[in-house]
N, C-alpha and C. Protein backbone atom coordinates (compact mmCIF):
# COMPACT_ATOMS: atom_id res chain seq x y z
N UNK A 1 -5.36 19.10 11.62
CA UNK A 1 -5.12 17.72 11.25
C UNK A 1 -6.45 16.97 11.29
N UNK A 2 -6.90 16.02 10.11
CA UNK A 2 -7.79 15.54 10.19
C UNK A 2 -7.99 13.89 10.34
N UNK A 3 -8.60 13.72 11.40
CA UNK A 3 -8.39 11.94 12.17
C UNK A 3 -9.24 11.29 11.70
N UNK A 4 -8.75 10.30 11.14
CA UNK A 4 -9.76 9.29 10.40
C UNK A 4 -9.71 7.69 11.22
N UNK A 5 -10.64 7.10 11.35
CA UNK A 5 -10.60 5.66 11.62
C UNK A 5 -9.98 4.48 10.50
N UNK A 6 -8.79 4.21 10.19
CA UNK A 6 -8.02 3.40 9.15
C UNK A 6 -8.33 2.38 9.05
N UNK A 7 -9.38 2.03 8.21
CA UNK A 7 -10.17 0.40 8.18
C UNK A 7 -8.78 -0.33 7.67
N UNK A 8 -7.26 -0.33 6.95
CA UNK A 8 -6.26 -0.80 6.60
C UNK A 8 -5.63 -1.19 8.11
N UNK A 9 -5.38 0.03 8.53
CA UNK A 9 -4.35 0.10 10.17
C UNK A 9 -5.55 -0.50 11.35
N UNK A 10 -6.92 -0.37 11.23
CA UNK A 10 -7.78 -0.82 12.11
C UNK A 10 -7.36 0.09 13.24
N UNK A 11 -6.80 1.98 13.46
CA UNK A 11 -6.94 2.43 14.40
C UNK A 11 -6.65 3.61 13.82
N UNK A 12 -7.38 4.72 15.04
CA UNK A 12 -7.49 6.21 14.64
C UNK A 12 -6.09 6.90 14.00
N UNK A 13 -5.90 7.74 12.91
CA UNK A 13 -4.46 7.87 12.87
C UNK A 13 -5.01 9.50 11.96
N UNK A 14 -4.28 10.04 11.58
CA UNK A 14 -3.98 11.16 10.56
C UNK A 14 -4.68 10.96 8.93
N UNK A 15 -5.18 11.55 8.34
CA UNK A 15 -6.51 11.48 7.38
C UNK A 15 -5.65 12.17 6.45
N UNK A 16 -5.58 11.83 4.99
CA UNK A 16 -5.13 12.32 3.49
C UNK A 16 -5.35 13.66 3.80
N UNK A 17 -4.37 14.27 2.97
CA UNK A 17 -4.99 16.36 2.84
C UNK A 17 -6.35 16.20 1.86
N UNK A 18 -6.47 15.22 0.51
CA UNK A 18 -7.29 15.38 0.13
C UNK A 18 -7.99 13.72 -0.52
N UNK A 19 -8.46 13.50 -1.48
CA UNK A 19 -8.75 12.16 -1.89
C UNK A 19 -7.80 11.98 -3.23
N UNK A 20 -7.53 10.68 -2.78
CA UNK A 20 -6.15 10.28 -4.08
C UNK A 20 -6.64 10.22 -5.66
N UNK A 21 -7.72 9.91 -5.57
CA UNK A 21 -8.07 9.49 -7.30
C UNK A 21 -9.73 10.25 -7.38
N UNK A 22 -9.77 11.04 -8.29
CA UNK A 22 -11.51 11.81 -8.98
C UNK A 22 -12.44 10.45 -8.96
N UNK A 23 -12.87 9.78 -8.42
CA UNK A 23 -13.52 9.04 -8.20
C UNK A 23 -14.14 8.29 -7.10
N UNK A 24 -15.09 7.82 -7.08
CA UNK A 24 -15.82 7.01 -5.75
C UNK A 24 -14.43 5.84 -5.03
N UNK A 25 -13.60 5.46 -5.43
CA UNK A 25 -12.62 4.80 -4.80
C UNK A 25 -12.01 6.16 -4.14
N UNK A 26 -11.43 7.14 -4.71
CA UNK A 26 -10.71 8.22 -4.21
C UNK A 26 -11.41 8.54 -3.18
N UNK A 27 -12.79 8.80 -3.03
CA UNK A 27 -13.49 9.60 -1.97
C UNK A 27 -13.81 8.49 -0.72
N UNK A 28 -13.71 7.12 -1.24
CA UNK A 28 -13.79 6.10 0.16
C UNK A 28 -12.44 6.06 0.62
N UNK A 29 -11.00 6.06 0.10
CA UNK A 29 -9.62 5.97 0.81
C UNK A 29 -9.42 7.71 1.60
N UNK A 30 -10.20 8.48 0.93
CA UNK A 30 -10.17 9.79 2.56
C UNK A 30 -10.83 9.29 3.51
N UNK A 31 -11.67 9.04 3.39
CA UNK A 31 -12.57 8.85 4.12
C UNK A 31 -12.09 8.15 5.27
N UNK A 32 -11.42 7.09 5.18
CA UNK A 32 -11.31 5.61 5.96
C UNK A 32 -9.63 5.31 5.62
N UNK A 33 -8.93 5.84 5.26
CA UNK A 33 -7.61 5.53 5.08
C UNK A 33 -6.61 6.36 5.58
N UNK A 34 -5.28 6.25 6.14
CA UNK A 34 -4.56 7.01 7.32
C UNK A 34 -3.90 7.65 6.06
N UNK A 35 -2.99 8.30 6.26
CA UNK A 35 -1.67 8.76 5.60
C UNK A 35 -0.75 7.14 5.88
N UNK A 36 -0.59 6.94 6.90
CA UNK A 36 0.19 5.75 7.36
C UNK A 36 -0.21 4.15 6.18
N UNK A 37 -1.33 3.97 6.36
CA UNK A 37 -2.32 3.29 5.63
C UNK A 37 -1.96 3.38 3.73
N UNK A 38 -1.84 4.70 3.53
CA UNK A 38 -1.73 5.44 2.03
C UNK A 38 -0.56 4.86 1.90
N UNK A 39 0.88 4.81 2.74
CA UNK A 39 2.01 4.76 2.26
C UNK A 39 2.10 3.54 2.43
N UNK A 40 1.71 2.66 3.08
CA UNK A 40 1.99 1.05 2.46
C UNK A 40 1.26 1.21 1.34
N UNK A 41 0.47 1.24 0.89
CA UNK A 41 0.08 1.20 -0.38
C UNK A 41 1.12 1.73 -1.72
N UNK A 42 1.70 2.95 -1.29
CA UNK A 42 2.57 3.51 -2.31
C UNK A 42 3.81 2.20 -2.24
N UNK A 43 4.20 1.63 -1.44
CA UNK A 43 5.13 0.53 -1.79
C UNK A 43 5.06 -0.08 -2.45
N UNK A 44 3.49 -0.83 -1.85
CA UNK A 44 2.69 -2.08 -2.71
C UNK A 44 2.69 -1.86 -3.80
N UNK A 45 2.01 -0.86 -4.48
CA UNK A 45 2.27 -0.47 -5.90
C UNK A 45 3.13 0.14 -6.53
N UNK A 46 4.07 0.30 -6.18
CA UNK A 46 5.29 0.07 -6.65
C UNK A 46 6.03 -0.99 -6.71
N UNK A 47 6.07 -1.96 -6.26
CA UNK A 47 6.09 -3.45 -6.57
C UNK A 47 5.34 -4.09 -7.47
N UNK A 48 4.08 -3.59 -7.14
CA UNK A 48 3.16 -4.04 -8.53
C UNK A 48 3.77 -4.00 -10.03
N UNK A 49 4.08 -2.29 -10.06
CA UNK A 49 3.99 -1.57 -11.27
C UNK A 49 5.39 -2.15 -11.86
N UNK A 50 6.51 -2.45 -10.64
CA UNK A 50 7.74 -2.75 -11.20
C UNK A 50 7.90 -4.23 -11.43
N UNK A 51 7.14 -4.94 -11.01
CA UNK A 51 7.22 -6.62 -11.30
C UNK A 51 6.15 -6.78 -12.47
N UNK A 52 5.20 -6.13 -12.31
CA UNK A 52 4.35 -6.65 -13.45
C UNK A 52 4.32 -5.42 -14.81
N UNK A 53 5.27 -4.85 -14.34
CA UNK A 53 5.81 -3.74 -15.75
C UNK A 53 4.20 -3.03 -16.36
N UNK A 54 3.57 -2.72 -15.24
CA UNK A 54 2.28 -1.79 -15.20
C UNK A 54 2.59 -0.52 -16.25
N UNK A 55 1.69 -0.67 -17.49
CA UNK A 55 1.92 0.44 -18.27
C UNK A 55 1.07 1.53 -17.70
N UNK A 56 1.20 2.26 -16.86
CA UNK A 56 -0.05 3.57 -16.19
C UNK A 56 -0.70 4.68 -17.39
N UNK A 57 -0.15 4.31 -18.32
CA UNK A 57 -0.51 5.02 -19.55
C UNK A 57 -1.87 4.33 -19.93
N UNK A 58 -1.74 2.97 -20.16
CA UNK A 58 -3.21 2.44 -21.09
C UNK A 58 -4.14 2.10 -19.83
N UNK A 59 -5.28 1.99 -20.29
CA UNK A 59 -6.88 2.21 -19.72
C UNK A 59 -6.46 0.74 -18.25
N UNK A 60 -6.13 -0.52 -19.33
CA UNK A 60 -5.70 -1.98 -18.56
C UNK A 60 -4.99 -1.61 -17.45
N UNK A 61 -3.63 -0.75 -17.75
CA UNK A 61 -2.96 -0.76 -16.46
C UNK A 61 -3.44 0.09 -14.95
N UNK A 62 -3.98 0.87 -15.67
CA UNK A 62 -4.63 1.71 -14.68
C UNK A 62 -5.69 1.31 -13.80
N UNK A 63 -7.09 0.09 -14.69
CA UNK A 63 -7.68 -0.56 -14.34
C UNK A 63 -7.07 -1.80 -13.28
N UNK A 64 -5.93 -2.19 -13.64
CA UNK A 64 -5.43 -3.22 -12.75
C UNK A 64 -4.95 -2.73 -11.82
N UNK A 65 -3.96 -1.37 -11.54
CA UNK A 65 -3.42 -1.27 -10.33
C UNK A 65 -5.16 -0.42 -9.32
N UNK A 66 -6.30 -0.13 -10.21
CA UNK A 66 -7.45 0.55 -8.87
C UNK A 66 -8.24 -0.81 -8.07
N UNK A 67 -7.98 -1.19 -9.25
CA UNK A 67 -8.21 -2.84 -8.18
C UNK A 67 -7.71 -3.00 -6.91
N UNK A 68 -6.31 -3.11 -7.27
CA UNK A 68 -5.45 -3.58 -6.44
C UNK A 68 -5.42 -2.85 -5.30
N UNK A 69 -5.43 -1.11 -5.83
CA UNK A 69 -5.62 -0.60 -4.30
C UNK A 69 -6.49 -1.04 -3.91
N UNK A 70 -8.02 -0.98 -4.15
CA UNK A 70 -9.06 -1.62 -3.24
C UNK A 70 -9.21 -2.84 -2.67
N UNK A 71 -8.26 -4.01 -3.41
CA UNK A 71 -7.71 -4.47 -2.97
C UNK A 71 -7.10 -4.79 -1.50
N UNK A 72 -6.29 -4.14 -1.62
CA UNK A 72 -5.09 -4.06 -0.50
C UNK A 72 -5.62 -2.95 0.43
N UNK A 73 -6.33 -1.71 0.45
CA UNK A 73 -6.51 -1.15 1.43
C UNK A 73 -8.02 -1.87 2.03
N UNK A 74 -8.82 -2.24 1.09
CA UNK A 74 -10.03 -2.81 2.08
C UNK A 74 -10.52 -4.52 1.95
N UNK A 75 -9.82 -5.15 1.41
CA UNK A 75 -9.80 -6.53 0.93
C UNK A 75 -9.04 -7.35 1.83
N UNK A 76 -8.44 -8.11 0.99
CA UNK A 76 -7.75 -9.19 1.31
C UNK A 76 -5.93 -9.28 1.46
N UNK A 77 -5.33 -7.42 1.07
CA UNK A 77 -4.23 -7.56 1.06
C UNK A 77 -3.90 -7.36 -0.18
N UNK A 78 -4.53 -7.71 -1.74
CA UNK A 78 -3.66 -7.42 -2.74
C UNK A 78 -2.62 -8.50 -2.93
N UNK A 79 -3.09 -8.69 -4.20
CA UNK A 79 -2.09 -10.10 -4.82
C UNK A 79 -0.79 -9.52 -4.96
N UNK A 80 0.36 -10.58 -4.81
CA UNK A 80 1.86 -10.30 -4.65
C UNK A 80 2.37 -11.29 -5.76
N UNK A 81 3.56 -11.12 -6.60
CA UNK A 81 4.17 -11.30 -7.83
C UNK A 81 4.26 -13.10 -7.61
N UNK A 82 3.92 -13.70 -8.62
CA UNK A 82 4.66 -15.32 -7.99
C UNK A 82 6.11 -15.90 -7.68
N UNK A 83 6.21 -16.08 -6.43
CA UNK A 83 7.15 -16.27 -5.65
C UNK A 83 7.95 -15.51 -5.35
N UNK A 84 6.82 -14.38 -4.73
CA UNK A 84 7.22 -13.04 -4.03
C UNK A 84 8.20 -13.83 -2.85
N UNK A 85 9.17 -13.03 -2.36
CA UNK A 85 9.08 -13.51 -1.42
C UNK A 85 9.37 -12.36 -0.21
N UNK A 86 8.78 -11.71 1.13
CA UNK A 86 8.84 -10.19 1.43
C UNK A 86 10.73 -10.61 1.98
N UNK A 87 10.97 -8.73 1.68
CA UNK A 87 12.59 -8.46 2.09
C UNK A 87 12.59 -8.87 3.74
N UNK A 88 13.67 -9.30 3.96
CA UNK A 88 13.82 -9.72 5.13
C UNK A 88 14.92 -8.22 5.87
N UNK A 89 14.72 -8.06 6.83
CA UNK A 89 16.28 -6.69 7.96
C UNK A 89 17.27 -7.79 7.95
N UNK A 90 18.54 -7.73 7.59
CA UNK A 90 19.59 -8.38 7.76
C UNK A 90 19.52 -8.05 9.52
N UNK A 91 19.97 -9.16 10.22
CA UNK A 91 20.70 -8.98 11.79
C UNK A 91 21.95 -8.35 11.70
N UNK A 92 21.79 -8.02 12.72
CA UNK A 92 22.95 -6.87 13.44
C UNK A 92 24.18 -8.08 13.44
N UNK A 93 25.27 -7.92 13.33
CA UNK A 93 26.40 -9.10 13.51
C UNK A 93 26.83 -8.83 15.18
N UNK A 94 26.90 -10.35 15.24
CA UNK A 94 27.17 -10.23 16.49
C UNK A 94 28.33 -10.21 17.01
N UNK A 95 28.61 -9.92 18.42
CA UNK A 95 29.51 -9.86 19.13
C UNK A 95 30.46 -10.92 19.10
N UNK A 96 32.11 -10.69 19.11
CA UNK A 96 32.96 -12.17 18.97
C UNK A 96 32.91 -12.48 19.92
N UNK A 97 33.36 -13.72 20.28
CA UNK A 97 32.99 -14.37 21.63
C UNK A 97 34.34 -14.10 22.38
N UNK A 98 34.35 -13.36 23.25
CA UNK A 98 35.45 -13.15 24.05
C UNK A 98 36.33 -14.07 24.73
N UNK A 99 35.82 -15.31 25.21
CA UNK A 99 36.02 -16.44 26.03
C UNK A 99 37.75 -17.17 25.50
């Protein structure tokens, strides 16, 4: 297993098997990015791709979501859809009141 320092998670965790993308972005997210780290990202962009109907086919879409990872794993977080708003855990229902 290979331990990387997660500049995303800001602590030591479990390191990619290999680098995500043939490129200098691909070879900085091994480097510095967890597995843990990787999979918020796979959410994120999947939110991306499904709100902003990301064509991964043309040069644009592809260009917009490598942003975004760099973005979101070493930035500022990565822009969110307008008037995102994050899913909330429904509460547990509570107990009837016995009284």
């Amino acid at each position: 297993m290979r331990m990387v320092h997660c500049t995303k998670l800001g602590l030591e965790a479990e390191g990619l098997d290999r680098p995500p993308f043939p490129n200098e972005l691909g070879k900085r997210i091994f480097a510095e990015i967890s597995k843990d780290g990787w999979k918020q990202w796979i959410g994120h962009s999947t939110m991306l791709i499904n709100e902003y109907r990301v064509d991964l086919s043309s040069r644009s879409g592809t260009e917009f979501l490598l942003k975004q990872c760099e973005e979101f794993l070493f930035g500022g977080g990565g822009m969110k859809p307008e008037g995102f708003v994050a899913p909330t855990t429904p509460e547990a229902p509570s107990e009837p009141d016995a009284s």
